[in-house]
Protein backbone atom coordinates (compact mmCIF):
# COMPACT_ATOMS: atom_id res chain seq x y z
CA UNK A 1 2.78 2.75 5.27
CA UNK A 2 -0.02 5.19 4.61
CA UNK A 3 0.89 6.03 1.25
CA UNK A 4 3.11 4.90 -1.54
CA UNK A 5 5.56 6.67 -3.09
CA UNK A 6 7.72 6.02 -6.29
CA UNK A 7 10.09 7.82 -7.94
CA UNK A 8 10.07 8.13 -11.49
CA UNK A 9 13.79 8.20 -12.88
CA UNK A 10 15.04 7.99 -16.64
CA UNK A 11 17.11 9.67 -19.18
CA UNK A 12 15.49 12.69 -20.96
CA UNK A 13 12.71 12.47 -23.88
CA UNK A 14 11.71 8.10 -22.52
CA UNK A 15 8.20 9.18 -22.08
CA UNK A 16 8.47 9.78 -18.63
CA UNK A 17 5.91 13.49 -18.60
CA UNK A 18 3.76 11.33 -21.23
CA UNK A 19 3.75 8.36 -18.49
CA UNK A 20 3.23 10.86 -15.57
CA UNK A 21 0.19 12.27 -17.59
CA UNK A 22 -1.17 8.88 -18.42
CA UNK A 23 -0.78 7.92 -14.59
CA UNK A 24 -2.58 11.09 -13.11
CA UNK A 25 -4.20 12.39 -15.69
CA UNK A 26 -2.94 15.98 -15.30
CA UNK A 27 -0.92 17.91 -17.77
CA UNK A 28 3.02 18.61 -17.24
CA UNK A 29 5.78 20.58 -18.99
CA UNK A 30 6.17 18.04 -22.39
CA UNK A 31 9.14 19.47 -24.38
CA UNK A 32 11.60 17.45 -27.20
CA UNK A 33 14.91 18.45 -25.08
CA UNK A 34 16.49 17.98 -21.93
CA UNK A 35 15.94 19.84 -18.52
CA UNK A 36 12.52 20.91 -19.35
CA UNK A 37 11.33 20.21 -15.92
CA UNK A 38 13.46 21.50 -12.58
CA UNK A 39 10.94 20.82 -9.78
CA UNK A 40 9.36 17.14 -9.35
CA UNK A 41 6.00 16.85 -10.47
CA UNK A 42 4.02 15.28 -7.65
CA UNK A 43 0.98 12.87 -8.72
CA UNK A 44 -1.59 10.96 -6.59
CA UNK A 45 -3.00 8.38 -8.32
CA UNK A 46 -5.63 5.90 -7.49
CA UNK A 47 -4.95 2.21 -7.23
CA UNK A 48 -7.51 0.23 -9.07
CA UNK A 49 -9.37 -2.41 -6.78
CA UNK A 50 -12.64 -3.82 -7.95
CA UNK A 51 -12.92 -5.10 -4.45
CA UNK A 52 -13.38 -1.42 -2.67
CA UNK A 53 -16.30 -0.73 -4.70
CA UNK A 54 -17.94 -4.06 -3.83
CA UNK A 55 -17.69 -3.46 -0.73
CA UNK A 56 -18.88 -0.07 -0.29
CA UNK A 57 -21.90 -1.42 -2.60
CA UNK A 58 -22.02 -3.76 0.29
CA UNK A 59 -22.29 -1.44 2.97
CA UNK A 60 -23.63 1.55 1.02
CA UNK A 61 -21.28 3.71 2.43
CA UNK A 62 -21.68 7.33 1.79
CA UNK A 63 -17.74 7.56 0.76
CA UNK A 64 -15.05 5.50 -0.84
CA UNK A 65 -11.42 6.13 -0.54
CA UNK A 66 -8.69 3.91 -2.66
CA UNK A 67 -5.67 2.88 -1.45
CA UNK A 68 -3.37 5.56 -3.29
CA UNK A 69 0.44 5.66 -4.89
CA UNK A 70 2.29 9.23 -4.84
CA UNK A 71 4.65 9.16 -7.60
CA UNK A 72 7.37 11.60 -8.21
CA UNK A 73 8.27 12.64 -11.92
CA UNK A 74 11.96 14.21 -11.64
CA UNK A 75 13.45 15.66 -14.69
CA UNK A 76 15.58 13.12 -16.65
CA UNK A 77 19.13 12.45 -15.96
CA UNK A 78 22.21 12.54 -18.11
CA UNK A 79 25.95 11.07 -17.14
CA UNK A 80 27.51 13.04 -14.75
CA UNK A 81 23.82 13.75 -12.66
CA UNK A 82 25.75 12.59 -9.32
CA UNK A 83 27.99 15.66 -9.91
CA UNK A 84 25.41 18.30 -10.92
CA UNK A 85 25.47 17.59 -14.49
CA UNK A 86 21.94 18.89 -15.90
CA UNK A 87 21.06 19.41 -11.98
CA UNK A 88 20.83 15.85 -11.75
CA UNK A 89 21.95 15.81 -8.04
CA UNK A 90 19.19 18.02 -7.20
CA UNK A 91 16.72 15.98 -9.04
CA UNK A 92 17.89 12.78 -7.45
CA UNK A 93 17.66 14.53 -3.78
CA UNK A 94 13.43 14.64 -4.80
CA UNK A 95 13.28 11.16 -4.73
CA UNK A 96 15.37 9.82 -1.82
CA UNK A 97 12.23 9.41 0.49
CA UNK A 98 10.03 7.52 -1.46
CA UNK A 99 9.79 3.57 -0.98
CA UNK A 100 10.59 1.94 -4.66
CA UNK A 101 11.84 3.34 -8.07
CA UNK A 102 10.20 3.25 -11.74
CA UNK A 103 12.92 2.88 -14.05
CA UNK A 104 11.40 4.10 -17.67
CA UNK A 105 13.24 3.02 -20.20
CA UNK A 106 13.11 3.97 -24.15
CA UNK A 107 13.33 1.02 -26.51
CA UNK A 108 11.38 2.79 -28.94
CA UNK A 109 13.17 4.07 -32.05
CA UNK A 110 12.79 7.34 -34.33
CA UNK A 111 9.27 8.94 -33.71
CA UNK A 112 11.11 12.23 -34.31
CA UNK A 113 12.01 12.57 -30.52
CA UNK A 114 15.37 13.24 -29.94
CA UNK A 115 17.66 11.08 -27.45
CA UNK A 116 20.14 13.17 -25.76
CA UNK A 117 22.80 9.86 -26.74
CA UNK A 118 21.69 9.97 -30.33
CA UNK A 119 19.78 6.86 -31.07
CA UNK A 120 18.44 4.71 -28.76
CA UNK A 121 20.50 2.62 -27.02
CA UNK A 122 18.54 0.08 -24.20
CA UNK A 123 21.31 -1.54 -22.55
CA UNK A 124 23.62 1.28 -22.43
CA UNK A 125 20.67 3.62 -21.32
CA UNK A 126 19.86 1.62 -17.91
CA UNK A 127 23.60 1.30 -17.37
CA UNK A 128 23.23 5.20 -17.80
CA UNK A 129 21.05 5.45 -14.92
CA UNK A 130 21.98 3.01 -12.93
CA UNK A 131 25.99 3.95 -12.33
CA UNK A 132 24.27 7.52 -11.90
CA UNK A 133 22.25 5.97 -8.34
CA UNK A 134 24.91 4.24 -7.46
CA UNK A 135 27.33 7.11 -7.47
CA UNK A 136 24.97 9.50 -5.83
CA UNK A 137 25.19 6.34 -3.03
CA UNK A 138 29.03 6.38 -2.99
CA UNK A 139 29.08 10.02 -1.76
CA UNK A 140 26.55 9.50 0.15
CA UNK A 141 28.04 6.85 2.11
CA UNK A 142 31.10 7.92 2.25
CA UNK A 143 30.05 10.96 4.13
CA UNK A 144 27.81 9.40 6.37
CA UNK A 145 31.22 6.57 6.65
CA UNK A 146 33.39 9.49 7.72
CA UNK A 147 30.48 10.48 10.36
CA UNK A 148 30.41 7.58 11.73
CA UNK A 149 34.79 6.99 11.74
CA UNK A 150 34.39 9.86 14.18
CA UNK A 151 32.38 8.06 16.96
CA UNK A 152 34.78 5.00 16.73
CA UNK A 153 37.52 6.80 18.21
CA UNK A 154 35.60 7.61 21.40
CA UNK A 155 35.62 4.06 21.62
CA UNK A 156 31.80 3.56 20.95
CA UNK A 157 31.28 -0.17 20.17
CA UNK A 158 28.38 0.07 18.17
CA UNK A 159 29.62 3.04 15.58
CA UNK A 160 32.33 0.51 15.01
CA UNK A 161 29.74 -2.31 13.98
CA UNK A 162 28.27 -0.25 11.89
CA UNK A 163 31.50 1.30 10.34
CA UNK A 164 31.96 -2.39 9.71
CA UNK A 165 28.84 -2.97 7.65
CA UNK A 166 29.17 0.51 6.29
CA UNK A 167 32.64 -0.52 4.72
CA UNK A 168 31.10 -3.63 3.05
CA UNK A 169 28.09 -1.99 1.62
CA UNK A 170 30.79 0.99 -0.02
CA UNK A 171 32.44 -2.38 -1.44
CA UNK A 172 29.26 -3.60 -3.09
CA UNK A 173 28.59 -0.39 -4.33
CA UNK A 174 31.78 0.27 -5.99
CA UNK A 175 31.71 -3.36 -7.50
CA UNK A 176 28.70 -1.81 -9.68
CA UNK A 177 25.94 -3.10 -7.96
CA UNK A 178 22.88 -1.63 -7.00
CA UNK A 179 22.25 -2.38 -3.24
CA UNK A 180 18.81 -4.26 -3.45
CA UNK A 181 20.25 -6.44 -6.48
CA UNK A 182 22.58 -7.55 -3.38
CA UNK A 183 22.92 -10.95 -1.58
CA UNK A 184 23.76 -8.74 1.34
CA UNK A 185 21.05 -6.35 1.64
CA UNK A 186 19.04 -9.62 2.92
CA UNK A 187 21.04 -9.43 6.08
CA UNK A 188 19.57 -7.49 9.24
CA UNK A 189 22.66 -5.43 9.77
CA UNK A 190 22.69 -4.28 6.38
CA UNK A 191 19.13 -2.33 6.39
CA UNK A 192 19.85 -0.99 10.17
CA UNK A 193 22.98 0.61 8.64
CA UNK A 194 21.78 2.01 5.76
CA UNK A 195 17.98 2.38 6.86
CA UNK A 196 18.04 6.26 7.37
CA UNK A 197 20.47 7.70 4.95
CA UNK A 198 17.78 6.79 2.07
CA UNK A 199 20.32 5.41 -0.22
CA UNK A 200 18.17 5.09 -3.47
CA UNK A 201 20.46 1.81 -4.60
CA UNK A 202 18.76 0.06 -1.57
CA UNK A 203 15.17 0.80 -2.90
CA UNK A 204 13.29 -2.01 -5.26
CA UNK A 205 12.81 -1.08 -8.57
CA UNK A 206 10.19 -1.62 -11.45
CA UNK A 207 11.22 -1.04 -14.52
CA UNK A 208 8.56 0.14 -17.55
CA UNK A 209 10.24 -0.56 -20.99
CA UNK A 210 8.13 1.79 -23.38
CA UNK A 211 7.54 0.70 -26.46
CA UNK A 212 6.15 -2.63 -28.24
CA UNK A 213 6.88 -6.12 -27.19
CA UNK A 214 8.93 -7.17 -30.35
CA UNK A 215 11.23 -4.28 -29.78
CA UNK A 216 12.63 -5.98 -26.47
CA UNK A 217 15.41 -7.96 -27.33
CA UNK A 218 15.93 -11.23 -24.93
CA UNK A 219 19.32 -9.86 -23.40
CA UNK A 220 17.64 -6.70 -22.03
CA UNK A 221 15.45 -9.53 -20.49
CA UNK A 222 18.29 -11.02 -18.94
CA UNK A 223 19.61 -7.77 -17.79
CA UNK A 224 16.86 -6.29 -15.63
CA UNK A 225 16.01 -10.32 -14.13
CA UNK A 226 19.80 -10.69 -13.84
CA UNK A 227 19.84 -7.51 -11.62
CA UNK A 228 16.94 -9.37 -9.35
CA UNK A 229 14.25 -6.54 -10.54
CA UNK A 230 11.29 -6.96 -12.75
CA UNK A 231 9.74 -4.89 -15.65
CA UNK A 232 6.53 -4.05 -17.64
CA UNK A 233 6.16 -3.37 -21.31
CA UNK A 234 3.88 -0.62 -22.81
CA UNK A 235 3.72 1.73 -25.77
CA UNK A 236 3.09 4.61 -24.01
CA UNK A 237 2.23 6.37 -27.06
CA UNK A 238 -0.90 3.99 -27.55
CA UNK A 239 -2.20 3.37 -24.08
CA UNK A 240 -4.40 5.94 -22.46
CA UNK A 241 -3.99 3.71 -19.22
CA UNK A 242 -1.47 1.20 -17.50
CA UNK A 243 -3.65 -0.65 -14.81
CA UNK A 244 -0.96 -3.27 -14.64
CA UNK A 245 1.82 -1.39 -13.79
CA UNK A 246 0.51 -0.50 -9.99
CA UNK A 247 -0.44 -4.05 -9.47
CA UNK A 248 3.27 -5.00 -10.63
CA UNK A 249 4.16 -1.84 -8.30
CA UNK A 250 2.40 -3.75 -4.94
CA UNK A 251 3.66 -7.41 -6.33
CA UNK A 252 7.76 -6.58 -6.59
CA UNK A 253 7.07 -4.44 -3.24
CA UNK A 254 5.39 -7.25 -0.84
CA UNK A 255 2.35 -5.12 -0.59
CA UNK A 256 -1.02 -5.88 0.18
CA UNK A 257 -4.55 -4.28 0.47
CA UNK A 258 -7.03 -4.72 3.22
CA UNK A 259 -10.23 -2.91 4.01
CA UNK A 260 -12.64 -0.94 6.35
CA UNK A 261 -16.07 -0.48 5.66
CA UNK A 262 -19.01 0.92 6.70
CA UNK A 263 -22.34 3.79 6.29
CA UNK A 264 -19.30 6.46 7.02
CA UNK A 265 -16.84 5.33 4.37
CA UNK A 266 -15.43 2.13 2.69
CA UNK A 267 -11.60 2.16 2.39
CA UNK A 268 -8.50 0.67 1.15
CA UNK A 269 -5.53 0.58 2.68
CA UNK A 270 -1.39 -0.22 2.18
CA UNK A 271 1.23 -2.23 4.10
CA UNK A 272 3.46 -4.64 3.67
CA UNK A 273 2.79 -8.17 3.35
CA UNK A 274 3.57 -10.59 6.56
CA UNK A 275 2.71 -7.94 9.42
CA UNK A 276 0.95 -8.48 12.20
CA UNK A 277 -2.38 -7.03 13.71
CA UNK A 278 -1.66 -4.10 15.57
CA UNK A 279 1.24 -2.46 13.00
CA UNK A 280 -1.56 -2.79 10.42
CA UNK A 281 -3.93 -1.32 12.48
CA UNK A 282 -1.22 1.66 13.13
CA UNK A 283 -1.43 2.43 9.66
CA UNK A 284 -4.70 3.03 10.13
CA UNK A 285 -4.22 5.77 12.94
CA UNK A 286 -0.57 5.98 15.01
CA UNK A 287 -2.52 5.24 18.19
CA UNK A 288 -3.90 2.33 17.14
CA UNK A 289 -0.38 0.56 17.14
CA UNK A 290 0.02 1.23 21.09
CA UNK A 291 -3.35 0.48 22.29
CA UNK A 292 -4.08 -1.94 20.24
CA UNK A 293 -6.41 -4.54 21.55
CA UNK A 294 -7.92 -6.86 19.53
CA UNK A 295 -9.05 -7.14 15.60
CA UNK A 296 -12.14 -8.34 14.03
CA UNK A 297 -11.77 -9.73 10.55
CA UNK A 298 -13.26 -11.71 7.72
CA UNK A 299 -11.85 -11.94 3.82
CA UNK A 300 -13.69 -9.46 2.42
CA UNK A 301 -15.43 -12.14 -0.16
CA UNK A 302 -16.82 -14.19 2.66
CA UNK A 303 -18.05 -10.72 3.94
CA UNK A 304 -20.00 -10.02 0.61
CA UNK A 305 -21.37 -13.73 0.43
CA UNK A 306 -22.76 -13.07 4.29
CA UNK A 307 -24.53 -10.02 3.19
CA UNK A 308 -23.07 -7.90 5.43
CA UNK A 309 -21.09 -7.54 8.96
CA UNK A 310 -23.58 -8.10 11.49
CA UNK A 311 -25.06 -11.26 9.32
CA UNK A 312 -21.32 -12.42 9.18
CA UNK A 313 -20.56 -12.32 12.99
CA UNK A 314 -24.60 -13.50 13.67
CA UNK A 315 -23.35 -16.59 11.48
CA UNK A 316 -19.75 -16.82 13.56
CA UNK A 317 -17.42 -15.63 10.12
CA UNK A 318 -16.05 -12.92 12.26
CA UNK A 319 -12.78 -14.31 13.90
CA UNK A 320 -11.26 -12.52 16.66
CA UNK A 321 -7.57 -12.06 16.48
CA UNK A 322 -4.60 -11.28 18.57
CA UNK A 323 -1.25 -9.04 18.48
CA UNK A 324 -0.05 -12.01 16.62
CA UNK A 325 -2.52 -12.39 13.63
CA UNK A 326 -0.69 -11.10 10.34
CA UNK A 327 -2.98 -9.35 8.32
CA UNK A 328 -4.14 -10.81 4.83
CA UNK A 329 -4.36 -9.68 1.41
CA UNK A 330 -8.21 -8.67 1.07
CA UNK A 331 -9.22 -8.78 5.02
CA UNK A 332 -12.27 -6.52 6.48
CA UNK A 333 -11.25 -5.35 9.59
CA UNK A 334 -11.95 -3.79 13.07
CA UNK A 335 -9.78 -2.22 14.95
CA UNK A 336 -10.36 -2.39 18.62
CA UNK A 337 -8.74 -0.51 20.74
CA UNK A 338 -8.12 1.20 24.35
């Protein structure tokens, strides 16, 4: 994983421009009605990590590069988006390849911004959005379920497997649950199946209730947890800034952050938690992956206490480490390879 991507997805006028803005700092199309936007805007925004800049103050490195998250600002949906309605299915097709979804939510009232329901409505408005991905899903699967029908007749073993599985995810979908709120989606068979037709039900999402604290009532709580996702509160109206919502971002996704450093350049980079050495170093170059040899690495803190690399491995803090290793939250490395 080089680079992650989240969608942003909401009804219209929930803040989501004013969030994209706030997240990337450019300026988008900002209007009081629905469709205002057509094409996704695309924004690259740095993850915050007070550990890159030590260590580039470490190694006095002439460049340093964050870890970054792409996120994807569609325009917002309405009921019906799964058929067309306000172009929704062509905004939803903008956001099938990226990793996780940002559900923004409105639980702010009045401010003279109009809500395409009326008044806001919390509960009703995630339901909104959520039967509207899980729909999309439906016809996507049961395309992809008629595709696959076809192979089972020349008698191919596997396609009927995976019709098999196919059939039981359609079932959890049309029981109203989002794929990745599913016991199921746990099982190996499950993420083959559905690993390349993007369904966006079997992403993780993050939701970002805007507005203040005391305007979140307990059951919308319950509602999000209940659905096995997680959220994050701000007004975006009053925050310039939302440093917590990226490190949320990399928590509900099992991500972590190690480093390379050096004269050259000091960087961060993303992948999931709990792989091992030489799919981390792939991230770092495809080539790595297959000729990987060996890594060198040290927690980037014992790095800084050292004073450096070569007084870390002249003291013996550089381990060497194996195809087996799994790479650590915060770990310096070196890639060696043939």
């Amino acid at each position: 994983m080089k680079k992650l991507s989240i969608g942003i997805v909401g009804l219209p006028n929930v803040g989501k421009s004013t969030l994209f803005n706030i997240l990337t700092g450019q300026s988008v199309t900002s209007a009081n009605y629905p469709f205002a936007t057509i094409d996704p805007n695309v924004g690259m925004v740095r993850v915050p990590d007070e550990r890159l800049d030590k260590l580039a103050e470490l190694s006095d490195s002439k460049e340093k590069i964050p870890a970054v998250v792409e996120f994807y600002d569609i325009a917002g949906l309405v009921k019906g988006a799964h058929k067309g309605e306000g172009l929704g299915n062509k905004f939803l097709s903008h956001i099938k390849n990226t990793h996780a979804i940002l559900h923004l939510v409105r639980v702010f009232e009045g401010r003279n911004i109009v809500h395409v329901e009326g008044a806001a409505d919390p509960m009703r408005d995630i339901q909104t959005i959520e039967d509207e991905l899980i729909l999309t899903d439906l016809f996507t699967i049961e395309n992809h379920i008629e595709r696959v029908r076809g192979k089972t007749r020349t008698g191919d073993r596997e396609a009927k497997k995976e019709l098999e599985t196919l059939e039981k995810v359609k079932q959890v979908l049309e029981s109203g649950t989002p794929l990745a709120a599913s016991d199921m989606y746990t099982e190996n068979d499950v993420q083959r199946a559905v690993r390349h037709i993007h369904l966006l039900t079997a992403k993780h999402q993050l939701f970002l209730l805007n507005g203040e604290a005391s305007e979140i009532s307990d059951e919308l709580k319950q509602k999000i947890t209940s659905m096995g996702f997680d959220y994050v509160v701000a007004d975006l109206a009053e925050q310039n800034t939302i440093p917590n919502l990226i490190t949320k971002a990399y928590e509900v996704l099992n991500l972590i952050s190690f480093f390379t450093t050096g004269e050259k350049e000091t960087r961060a980079w993303t992948t999931m938690r709990g792989v091992k050495a030489p799919e981390a170093a792939g991230v770092i170059h495809s080539d790595f992956e297959e000729k990987f040899i060996r890594l060198e690495t040290i927690n980037w803190e014992k790095l800084i206490e050292a004073g450096g690399w070569n007084k870390a491995r002249d003291k013996g803090l550089i381990r060497v480490e194996g195809k087996e290793y799994i790479v650590k939250d915060g770990d310096v490395v070196v890639v060696r390879h043939g």
